[in-house]
Protein backbone atom coordinates (compact mmCIF):
# COMPACT_ATOMS: atom_id res chain seq x y z
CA UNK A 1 151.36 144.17 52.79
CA UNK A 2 153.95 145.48 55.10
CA UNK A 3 155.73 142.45 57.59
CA UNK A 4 157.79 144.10 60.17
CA UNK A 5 159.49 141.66 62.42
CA UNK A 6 162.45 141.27 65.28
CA UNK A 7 165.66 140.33 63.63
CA UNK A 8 167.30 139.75 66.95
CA UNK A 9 169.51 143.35 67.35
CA UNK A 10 167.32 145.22 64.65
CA UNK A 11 163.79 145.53 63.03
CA UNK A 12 163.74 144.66 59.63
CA UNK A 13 160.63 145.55 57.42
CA UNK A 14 159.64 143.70 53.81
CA UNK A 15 156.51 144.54 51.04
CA UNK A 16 155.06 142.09 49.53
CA UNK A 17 152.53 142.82 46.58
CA UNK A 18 150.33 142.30 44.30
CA UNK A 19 152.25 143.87 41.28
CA UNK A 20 150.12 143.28 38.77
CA UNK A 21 146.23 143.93 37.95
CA UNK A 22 144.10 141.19 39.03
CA UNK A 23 146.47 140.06 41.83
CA UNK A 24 146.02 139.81 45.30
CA UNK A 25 147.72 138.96 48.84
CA UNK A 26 146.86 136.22 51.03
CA UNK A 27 148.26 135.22 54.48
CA UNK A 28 148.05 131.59 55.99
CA UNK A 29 149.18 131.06 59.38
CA UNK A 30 149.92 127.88 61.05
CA UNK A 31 152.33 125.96 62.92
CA UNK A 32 153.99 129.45 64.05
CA UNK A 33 154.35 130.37 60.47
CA UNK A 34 153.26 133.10 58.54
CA UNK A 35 153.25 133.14 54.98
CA UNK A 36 152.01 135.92 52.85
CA UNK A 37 151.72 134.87 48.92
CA UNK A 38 151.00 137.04 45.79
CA UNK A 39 149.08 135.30 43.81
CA UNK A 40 147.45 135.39 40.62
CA UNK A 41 143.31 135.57 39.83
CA UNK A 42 143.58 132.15 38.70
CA UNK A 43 145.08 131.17 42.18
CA UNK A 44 148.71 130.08 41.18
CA UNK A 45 151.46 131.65 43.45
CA UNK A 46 153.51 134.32 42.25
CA UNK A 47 156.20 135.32 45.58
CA UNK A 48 155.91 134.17 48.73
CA UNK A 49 157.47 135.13 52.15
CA UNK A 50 157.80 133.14 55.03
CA UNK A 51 157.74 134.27 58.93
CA UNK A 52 158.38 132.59 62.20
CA UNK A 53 155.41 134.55 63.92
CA UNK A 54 156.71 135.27 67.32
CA UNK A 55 159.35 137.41 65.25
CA UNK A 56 156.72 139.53 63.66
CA UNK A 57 155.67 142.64 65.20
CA UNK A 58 153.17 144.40 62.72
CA UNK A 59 151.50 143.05 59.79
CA UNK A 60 150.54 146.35 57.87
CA UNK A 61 147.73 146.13 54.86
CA UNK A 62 147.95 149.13 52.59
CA UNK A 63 144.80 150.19 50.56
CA UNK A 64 144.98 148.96 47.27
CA UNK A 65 143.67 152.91 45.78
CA UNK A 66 146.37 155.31 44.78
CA UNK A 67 144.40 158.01 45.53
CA UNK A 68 144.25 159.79 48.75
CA UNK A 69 142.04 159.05 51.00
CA UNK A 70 142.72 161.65 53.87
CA UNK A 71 141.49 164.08 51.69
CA UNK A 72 137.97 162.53 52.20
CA UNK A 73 137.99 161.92 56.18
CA UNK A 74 139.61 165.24 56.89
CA UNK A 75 138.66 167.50 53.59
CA UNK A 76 140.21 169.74 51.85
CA UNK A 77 142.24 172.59 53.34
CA UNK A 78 140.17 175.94 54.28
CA UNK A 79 141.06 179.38 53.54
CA UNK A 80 140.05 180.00 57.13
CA UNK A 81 143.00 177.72 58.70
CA UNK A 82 145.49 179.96 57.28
């Protein structure tokens, strides 16, 4: 999960995840607070990060896959293109 957010003069951008197998990201929001916890499978908090939300301007979810997926929506590169 990628939190950019307005640090006043600048844009500042933070990760947060899961670094481990079996681990996931959650966000809560309330009270004009975001807060976006790894935790572990059996639910325990690992890190957490915590957000005023009218400061953040994108909240970015990578796919959890190393592999790459524009490969499949645009295929592999022709012979023909070159």
């Amino acid at each position: 999960m990628e939190i950019v957010i307005d640090a006043g003069d600048d844009i500042r951008t933070y990760e947060v995840m899961a670094t481990r197998n079996g681990r996931r990201v959650e966000i809560n929001t309330g009270r004009n607070i975001v807060e976006v916890t790894e935790v572990t499978r059996g639910g325990t908090p690992v890190r957490k990060a915590r957000f005023m939300a009218n400061r953040i301007l994108a909240l970015v979810e990578h796919p959890a896959t190393d592999r790459n997926i524009a490969q499949e929506v645009v295929g592999p590169p022709s012979l023909d293109s070159v």
